[in-house]
N, C-alpha and C. Protein backbone atom coordinates (compact mmCIF):
# COMPACT_ATOMS: atom_id res chain seq x y z
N UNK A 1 4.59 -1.78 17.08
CA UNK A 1 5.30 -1.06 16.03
C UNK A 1 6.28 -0.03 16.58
N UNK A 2 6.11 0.89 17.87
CA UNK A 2 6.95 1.80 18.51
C UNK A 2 8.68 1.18 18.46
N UNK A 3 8.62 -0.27 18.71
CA UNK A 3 10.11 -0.83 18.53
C UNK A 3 10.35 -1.03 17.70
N UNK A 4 9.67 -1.64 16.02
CA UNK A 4 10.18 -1.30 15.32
C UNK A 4 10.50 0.26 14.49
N UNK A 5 9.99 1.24 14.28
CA UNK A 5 10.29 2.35 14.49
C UNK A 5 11.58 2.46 14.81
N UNK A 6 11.95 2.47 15.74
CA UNK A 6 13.05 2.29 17.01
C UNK A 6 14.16 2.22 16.19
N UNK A 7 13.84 0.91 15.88
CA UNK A 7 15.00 0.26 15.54
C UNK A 7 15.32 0.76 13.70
N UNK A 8 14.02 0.77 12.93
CA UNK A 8 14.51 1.23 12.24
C UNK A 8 15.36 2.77 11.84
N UNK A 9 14.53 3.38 12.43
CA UNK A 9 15.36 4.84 12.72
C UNK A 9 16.95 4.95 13.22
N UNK A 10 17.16 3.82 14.01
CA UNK A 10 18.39 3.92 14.16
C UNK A 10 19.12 3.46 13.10
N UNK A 11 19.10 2.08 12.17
CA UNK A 11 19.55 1.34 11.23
C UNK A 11 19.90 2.70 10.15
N UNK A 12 18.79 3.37 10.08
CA UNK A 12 19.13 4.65 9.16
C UNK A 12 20.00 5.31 9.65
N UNK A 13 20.36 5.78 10.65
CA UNK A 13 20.94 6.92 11.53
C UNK A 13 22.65 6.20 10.86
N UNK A 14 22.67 5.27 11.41
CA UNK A 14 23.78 4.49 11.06
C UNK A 14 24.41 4.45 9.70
N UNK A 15 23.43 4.12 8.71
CA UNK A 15 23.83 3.66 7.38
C UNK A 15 24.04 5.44 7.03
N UNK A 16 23.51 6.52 7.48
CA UNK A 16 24.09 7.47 7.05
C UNK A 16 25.22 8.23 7.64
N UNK A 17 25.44 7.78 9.06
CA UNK A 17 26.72 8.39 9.60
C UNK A 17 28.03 7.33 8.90
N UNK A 18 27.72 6.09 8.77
CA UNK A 18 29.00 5.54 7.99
C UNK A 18 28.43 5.16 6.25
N UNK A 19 28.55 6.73 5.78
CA UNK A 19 28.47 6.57 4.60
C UNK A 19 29.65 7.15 3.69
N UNK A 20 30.50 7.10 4.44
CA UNK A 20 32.24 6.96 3.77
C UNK A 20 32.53 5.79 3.60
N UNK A 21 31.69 4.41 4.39
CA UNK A 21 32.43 3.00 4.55
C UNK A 21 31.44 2.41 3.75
N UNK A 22 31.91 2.62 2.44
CA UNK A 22 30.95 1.46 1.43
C UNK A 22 29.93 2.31 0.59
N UNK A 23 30.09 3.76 0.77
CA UNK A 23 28.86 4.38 0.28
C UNK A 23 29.05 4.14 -1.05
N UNK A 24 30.57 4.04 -1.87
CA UNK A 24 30.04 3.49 -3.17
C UNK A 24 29.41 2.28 -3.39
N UNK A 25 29.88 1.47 -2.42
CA UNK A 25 28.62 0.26 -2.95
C UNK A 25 27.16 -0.39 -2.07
N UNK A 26 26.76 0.71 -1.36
CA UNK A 26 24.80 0.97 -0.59
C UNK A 26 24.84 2.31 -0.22
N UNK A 27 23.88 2.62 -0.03
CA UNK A 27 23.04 3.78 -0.01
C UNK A 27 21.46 3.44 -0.05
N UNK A 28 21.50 4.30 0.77
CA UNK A 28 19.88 3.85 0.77
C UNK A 28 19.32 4.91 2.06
N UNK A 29 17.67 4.68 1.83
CA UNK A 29 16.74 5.62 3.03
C UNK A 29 14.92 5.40 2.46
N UNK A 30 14.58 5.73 3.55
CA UNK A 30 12.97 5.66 3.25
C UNK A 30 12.50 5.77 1.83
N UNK A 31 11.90 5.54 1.19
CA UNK A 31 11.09 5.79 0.17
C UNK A 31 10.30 7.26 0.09
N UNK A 32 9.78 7.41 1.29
CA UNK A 32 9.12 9.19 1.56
C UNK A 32 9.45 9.16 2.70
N UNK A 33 9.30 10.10 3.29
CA UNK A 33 9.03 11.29 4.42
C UNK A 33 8.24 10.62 5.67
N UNK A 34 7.10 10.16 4.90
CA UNK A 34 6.31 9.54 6.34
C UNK A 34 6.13 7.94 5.66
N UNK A 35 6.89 7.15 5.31
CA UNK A 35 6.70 6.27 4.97
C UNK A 35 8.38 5.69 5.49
N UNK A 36 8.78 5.17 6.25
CA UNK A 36 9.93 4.78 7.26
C UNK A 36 9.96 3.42 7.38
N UNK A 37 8.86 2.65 6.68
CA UNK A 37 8.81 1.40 6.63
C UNK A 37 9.09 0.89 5.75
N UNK A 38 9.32 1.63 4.48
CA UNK A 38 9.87 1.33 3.02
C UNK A 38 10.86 1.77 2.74
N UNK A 39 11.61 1.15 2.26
CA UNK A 39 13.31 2.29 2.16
C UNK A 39 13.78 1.55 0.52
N UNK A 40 14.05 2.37 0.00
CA UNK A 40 15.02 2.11 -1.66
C UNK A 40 16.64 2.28 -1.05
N UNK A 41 16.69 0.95 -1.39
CA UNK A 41 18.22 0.46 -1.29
C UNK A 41 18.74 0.24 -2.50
N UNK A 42 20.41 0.86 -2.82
CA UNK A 42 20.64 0.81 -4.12
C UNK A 42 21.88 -0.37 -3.75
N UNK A 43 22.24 -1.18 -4.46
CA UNK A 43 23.69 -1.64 -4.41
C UNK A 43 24.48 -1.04 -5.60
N UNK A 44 25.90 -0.45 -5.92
CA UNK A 44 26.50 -0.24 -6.72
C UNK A 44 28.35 -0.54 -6.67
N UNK A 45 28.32 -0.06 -7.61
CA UNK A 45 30.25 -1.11 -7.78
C UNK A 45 30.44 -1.85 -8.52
N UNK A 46 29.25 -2.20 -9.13
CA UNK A 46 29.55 -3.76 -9.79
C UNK A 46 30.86 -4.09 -10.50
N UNK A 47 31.28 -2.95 -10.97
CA UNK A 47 32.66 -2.96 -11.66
C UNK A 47 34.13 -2.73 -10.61
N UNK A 48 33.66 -2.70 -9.74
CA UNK A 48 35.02 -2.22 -8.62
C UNK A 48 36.02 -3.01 -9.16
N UNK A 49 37.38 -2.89 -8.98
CA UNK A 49 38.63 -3.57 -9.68
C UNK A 49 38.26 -4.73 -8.93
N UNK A 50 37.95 -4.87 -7.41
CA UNK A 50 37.91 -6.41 -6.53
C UNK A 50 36.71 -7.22 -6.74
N UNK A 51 35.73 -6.80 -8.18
CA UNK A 51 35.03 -7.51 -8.43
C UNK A 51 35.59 -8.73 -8.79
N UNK A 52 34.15 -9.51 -8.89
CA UNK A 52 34.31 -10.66 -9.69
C UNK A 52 34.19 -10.52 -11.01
N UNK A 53 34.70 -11.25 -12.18
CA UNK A 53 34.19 -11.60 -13.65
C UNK A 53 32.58 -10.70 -13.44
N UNK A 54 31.74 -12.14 -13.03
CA UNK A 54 30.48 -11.94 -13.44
C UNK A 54 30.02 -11.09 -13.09
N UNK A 55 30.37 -10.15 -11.82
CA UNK A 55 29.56 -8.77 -11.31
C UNK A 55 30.53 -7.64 -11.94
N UNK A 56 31.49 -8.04 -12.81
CA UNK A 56 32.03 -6.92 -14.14
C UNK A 56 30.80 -6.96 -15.29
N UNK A 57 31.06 -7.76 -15.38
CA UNK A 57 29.88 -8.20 -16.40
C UNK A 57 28.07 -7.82 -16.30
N UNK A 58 27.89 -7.96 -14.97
CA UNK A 58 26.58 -7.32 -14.57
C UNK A 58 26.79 -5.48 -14.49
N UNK A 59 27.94 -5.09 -14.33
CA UNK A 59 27.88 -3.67 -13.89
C UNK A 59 28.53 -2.95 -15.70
N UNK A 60 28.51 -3.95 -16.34
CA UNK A 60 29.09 -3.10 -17.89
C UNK A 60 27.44 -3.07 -18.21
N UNK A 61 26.73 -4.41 -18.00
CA UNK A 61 25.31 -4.53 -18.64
C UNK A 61 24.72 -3.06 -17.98
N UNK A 62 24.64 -2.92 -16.99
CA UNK A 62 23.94 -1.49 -15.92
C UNK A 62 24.90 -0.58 -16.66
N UNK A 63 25.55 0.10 -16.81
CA UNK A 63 26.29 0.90 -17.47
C UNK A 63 25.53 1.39 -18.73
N UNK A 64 25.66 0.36 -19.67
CA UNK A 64 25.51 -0.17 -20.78
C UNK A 64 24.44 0.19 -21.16
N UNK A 65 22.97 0.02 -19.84
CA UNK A 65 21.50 0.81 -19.82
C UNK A 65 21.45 1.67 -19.30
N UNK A 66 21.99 2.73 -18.65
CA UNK A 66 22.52 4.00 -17.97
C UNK A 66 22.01 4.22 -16.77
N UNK A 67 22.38 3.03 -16.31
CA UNK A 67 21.86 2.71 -14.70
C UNK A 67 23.23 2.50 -14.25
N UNK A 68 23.21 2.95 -12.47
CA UNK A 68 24.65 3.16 -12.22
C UNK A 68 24.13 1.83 -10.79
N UNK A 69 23.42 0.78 -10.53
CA UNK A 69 23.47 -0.11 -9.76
C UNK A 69 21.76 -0.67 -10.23
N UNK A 70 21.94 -1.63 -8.86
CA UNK A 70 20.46 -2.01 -8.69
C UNK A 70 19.68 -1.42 -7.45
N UNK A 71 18.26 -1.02 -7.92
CA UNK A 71 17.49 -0.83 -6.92
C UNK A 71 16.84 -1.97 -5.93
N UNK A 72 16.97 -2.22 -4.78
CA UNK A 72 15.90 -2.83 -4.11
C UNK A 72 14.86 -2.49 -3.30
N UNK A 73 13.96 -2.81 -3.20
CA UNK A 73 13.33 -2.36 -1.90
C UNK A 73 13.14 -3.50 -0.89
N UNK A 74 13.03 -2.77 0.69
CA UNK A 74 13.08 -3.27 1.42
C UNK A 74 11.80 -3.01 2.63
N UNK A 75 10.97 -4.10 2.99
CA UNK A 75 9.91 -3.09 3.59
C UNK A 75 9.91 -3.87 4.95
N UNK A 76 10.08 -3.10 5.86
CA UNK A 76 9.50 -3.89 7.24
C UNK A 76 8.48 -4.05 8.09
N UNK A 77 8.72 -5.59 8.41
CA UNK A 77 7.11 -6.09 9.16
C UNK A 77 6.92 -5.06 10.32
N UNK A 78 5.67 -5.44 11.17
CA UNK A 78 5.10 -4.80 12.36
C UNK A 78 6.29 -4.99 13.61
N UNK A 79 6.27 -5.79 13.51
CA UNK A 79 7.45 -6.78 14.14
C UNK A 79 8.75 -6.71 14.32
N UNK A 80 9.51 -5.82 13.34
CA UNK A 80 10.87 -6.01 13.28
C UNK A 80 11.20 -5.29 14.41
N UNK A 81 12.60 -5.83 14.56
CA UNK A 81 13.68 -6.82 14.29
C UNK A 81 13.43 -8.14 14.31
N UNK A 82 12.32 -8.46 14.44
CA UNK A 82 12.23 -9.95 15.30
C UNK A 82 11.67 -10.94 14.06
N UNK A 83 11.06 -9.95 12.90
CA UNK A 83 10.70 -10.60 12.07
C UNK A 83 11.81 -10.35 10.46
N UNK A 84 11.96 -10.90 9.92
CA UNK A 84 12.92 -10.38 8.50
C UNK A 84 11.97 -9.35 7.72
N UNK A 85 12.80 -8.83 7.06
CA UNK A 85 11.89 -7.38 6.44
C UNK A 85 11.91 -8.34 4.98
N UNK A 86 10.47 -7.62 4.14
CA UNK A 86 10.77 -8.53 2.87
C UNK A 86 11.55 -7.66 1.71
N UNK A 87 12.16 -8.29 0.77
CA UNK A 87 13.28 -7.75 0.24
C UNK A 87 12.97 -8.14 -1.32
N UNK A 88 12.72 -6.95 -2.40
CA UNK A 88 12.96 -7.42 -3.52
C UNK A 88 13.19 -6.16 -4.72
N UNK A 89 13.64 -7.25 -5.68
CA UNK A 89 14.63 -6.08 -6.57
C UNK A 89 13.29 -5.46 -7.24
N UNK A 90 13.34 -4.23 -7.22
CA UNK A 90 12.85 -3.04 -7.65
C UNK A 90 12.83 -2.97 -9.17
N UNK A 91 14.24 -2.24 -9.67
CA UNK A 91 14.63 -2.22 -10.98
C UNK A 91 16.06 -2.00 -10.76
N UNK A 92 16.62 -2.18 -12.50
CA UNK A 92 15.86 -3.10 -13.55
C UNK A 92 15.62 -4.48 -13.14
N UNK A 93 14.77 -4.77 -13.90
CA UNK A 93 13.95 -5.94 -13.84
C UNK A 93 15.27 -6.94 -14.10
N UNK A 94 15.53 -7.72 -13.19
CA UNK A 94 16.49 -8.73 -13.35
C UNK A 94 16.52 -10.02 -12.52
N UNK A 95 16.96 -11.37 -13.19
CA UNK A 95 17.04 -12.58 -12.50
C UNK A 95 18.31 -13.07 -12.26
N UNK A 96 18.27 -13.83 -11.51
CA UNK A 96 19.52 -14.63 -11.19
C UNK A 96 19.98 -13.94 -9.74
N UNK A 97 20.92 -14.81 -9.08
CA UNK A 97 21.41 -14.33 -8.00
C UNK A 97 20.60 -14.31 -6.32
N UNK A 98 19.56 -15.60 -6.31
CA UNK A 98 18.76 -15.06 -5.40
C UNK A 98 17.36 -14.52 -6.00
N UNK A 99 17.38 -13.93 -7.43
CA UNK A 99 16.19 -13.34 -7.66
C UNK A 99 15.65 -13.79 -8.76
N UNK A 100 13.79 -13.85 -8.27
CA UNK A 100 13.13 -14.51 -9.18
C UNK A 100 11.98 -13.70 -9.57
N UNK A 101 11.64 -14.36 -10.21
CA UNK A 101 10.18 -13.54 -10.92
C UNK A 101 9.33 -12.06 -10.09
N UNK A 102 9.13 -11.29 -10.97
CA UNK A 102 8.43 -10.01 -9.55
C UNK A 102 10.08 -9.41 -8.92
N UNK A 103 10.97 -9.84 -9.23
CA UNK A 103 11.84 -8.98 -8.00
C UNK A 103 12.43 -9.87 -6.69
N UNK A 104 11.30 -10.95 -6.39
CA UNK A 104 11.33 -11.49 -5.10
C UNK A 104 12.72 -12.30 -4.85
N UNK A 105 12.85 -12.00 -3.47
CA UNK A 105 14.28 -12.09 -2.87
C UNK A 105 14.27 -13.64 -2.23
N UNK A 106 15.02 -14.52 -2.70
CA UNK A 106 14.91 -15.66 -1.79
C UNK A 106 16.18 -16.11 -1.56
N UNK A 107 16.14 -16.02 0.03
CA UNK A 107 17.60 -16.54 0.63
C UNK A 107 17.32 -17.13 2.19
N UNK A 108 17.77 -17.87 2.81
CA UNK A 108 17.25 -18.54 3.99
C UNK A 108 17.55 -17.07 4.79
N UNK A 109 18.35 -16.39 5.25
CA UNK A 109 18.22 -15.29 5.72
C UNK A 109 16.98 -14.35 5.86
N UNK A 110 16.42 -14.36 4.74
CA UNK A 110 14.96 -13.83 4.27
C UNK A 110 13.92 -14.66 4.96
N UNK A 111 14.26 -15.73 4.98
CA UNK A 111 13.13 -16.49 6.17
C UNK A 111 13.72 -16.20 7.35
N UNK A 112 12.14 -16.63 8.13
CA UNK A 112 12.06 -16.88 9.51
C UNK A 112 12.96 -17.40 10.30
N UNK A 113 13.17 -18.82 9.48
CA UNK A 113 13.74 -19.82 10.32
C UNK A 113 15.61 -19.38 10.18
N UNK A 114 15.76 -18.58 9.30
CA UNK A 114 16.88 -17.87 9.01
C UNK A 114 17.57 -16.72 9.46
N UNK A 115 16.35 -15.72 9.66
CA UNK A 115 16.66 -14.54 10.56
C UNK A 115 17.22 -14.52 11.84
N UNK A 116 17.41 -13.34 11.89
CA UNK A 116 18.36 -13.11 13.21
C UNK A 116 17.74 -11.83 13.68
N UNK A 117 17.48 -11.22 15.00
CA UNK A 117 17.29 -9.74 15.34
C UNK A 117 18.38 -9.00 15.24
N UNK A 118 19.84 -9.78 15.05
CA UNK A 118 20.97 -9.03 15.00
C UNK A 118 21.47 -8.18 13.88
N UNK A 119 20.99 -8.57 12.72
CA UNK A 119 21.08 -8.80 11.41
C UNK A 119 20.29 -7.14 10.97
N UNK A 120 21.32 -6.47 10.51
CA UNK A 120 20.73 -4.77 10.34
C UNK A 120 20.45 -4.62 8.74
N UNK A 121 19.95 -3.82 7.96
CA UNK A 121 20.07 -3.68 6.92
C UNK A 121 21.31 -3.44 6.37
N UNK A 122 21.90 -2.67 6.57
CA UNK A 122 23.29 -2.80 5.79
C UNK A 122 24.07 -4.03 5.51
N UNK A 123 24.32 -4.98 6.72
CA UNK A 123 24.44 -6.61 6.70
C UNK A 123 23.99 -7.39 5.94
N UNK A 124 22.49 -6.94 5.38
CA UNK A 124 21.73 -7.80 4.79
C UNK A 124 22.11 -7.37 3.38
N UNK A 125 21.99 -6.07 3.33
CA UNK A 125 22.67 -6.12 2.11
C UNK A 125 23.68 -6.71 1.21
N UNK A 126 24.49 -6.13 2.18
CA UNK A 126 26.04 -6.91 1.88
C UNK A 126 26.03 -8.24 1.40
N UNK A 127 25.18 -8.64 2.24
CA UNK A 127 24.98 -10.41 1.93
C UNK A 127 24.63 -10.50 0.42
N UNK A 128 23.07 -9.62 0.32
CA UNK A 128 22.74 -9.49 -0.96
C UNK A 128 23.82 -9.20 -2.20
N UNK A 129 24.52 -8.34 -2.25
CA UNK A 129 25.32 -7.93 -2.69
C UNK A 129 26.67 -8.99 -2.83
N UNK A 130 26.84 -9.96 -2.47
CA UNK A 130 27.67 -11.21 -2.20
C UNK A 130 27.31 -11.69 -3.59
N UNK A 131 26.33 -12.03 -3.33
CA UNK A 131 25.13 -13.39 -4.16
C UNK A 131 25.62 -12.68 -6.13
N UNK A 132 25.69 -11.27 -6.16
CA UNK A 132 26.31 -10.94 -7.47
C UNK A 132 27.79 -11.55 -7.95
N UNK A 133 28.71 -11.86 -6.81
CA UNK A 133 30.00 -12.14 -7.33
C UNK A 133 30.00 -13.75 -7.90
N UNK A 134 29.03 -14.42 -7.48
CA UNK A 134 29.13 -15.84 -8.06
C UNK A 134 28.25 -16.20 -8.76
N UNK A 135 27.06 -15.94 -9.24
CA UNK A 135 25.80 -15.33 -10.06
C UNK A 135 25.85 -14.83 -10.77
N UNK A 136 25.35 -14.90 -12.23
CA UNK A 136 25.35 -14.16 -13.52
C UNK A 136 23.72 -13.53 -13.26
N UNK A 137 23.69 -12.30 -13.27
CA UNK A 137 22.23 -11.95 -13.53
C UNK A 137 21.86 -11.13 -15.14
N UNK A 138 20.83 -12.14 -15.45
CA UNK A 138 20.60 -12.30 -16.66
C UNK A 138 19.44 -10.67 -16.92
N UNK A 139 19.40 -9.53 -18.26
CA UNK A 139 18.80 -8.74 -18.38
C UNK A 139 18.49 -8.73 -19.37
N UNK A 140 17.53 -9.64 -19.86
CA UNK A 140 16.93 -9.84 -21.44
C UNK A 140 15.79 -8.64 -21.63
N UNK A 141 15.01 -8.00 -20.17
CA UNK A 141 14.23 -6.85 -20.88
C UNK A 141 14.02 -6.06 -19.83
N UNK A 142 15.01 -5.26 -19.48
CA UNK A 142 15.88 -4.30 -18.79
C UNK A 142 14.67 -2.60 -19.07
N UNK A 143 14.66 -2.76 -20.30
CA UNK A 143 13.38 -1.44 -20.53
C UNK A 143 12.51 -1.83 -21.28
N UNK A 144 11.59 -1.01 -21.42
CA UNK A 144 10.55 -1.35 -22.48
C UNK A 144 10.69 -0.72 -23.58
N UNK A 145 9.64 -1.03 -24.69
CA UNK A 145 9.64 -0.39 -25.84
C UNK A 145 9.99 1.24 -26.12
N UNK A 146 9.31 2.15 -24.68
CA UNK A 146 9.50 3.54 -24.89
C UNK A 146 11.04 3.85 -24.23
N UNK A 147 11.64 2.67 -24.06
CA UNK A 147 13.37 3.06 -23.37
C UNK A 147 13.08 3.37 -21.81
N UNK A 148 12.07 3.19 -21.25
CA UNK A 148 11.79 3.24 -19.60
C UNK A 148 12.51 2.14 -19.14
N UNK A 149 13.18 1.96 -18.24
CA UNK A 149 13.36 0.99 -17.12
C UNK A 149 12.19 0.53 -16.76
N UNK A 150 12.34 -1.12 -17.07
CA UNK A 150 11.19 -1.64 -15.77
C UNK A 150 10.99 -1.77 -14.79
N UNK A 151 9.93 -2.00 -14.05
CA UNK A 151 9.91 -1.73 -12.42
C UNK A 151 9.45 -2.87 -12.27
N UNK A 152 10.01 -3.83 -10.69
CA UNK A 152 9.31 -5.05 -10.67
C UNK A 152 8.22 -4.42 -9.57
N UNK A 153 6.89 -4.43 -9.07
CA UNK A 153 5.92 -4.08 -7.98
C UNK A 153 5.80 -5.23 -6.92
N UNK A 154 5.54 -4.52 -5.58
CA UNK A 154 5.96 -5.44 -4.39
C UNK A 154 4.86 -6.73 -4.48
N UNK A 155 3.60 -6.63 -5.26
CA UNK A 155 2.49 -7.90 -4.98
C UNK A 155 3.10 -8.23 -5.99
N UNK A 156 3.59 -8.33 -6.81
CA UNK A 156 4.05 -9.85 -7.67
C UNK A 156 5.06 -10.09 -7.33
N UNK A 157 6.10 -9.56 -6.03
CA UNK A 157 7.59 -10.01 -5.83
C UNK A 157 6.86 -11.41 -4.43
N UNK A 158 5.96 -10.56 -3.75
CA UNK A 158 5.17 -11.24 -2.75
C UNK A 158 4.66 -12.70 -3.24
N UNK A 159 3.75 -12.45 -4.52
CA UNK A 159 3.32 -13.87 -5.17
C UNK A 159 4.47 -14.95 -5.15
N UNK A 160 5.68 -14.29 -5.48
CA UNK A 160 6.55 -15.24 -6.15
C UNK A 160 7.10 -15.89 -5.11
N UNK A 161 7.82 -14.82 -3.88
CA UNK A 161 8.55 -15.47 -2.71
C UNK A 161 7.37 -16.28 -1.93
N UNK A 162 6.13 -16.01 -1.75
CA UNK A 162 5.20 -17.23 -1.50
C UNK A 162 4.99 -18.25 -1.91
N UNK A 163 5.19 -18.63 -3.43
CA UNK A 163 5.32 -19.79 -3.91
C UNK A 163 7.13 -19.94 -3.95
N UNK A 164 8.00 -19.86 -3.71
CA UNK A 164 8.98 -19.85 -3.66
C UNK A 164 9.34 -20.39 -2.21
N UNK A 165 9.00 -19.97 -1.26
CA UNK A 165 8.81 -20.32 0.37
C UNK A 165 7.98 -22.00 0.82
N UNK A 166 7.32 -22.25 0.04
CA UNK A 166 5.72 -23.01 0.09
C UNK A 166 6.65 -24.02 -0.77
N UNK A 167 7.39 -24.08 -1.96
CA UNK A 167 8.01 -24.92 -2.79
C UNK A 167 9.38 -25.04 -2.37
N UNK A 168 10.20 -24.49 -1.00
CA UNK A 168 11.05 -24.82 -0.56
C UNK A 168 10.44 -24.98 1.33
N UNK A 169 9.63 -25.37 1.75
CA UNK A 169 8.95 -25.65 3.14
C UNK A 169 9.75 -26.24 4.18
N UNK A 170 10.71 -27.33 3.30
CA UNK A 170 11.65 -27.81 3.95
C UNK A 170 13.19 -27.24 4.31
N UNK A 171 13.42 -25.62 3.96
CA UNK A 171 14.26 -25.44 4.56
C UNK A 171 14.55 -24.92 6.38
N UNK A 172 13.34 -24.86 6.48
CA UNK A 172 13.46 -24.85 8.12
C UNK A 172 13.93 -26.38 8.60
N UNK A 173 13.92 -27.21 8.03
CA UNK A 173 13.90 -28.26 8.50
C UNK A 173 15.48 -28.68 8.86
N UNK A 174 15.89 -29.47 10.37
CA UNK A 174 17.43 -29.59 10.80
C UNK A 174 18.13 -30.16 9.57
N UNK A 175 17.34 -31.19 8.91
CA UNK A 175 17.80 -32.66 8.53
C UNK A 175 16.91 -32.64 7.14
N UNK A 176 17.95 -32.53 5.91
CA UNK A 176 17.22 -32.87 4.44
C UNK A 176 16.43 -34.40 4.45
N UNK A 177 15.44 -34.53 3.82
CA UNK A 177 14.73 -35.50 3.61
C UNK A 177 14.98 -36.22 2.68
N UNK A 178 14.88 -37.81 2.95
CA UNK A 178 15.37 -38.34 1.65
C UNK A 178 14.55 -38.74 0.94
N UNK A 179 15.43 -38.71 -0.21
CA UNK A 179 14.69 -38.86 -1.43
C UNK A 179 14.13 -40.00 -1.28
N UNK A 180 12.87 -40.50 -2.52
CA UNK A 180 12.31 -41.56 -2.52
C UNK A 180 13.26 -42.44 -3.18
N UNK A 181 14.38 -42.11 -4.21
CA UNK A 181 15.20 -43.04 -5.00
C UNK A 181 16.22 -43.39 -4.02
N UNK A 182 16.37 -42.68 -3.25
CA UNK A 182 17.47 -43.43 -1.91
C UNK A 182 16.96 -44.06 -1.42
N UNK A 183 15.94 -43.93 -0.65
CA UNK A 183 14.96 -44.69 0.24
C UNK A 183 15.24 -46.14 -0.37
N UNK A 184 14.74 -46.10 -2.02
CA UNK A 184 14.66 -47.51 -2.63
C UNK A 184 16.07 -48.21 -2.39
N UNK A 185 16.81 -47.16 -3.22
CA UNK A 185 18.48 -47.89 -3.41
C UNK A 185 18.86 -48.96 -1.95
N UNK A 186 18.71 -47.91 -0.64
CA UNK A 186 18.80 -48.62 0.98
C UNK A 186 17.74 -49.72 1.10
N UNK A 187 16.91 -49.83 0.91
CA UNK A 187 15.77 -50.97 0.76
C UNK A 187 16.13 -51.91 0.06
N UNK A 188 16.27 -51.75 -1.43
CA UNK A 188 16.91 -52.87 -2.48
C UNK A 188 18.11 -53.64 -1.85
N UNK A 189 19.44 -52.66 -1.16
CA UNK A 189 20.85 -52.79 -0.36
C UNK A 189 20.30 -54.00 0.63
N UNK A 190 19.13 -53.66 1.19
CA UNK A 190 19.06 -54.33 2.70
C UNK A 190 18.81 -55.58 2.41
């Protein structure tokens, strides 16, 4: 853990000395004080003039609930850099774009077989933050009855990217597998 530490402390050091370059759209830092392994990452902008349509459209909806971005959280393994940190949307509670049920973040990047040690949080963000310009993210129940924002919690973002990981197994894989209806079609051909 001493290297990750390390490394995360620096990733912070960074994202706050260049926080003129992009600070309107991330920001972010630990969750507490002695907790350096959890950090609330915000993305914001959604409306920047160089948006897209649909991330106008996502940042009038945030507006609209008097939220000025999205929260994520981001927590890192024992391991990092070497391992991907897991990543999922916080609040408001929202889908589309990469995100599914619980919050949970799914992007081959987010896997193993995807990661990189090079790959810093701010990067990853960005990436994240990509996935809004071509993505509609849908906010059918944004608060609850008492007008609270919902919160998605990290064991049901966990449930989901586990069955989400387990129901995509084959993206580590070099070479897509073929289907059984091809298989036939080339068989029937031969």
């Amino acid at each position: 853990m001493p290297s990750a530490v390390k490394r995360i402390t620096k990733e912070l050091q960074r994202l706050h000395e260049n926080k003129g370059e992009g600070a309107d759209l991330l920001d972010g830092g630990p969750v507490a004080d002695d907790k350096l392994q959890e950090w609330a990452v915000h993305l914001k902008g959604f409306e920047d003039d160089n948006a897209s349509a649909r991330s106008k459209e996502l940042g009038k909806q945030l507006r609209e609930a008097g939220l000025d971005g999205v929260e994520f959280r981001v927590v890192f393994p024992h391991d990092y850099p070497t391992e991907p940190p897991f990543v999922y949307a916080r609040k408001p509670r929202i889908s589309g774009a990469h995100i599914f049920g619980g919050g949970a973040m799914c992007m081959d990047v987010l896997m193993p077989h995807g990661w990189t040690p090079a790959t810093t949080v701010s990067s990853l963000m960005r990436t994240i933050r990509s996935c809004f310009e071509e993505t509609i993210a849908l906010s059918p129940d944004w608060k609850n009855s008492k007008g609270k924002v919902v919160e998605n919690q990290e064991d049901a973002a966990r449930k989901t990217f586990s069955w989400v990981q387990t129901a995509h197994s084959n993206w580590s894989q070099a070479t897509p597998q073929v289907s059984s209806a091809a298989a036939l079609g080339k068989r029937a051909r031969e």
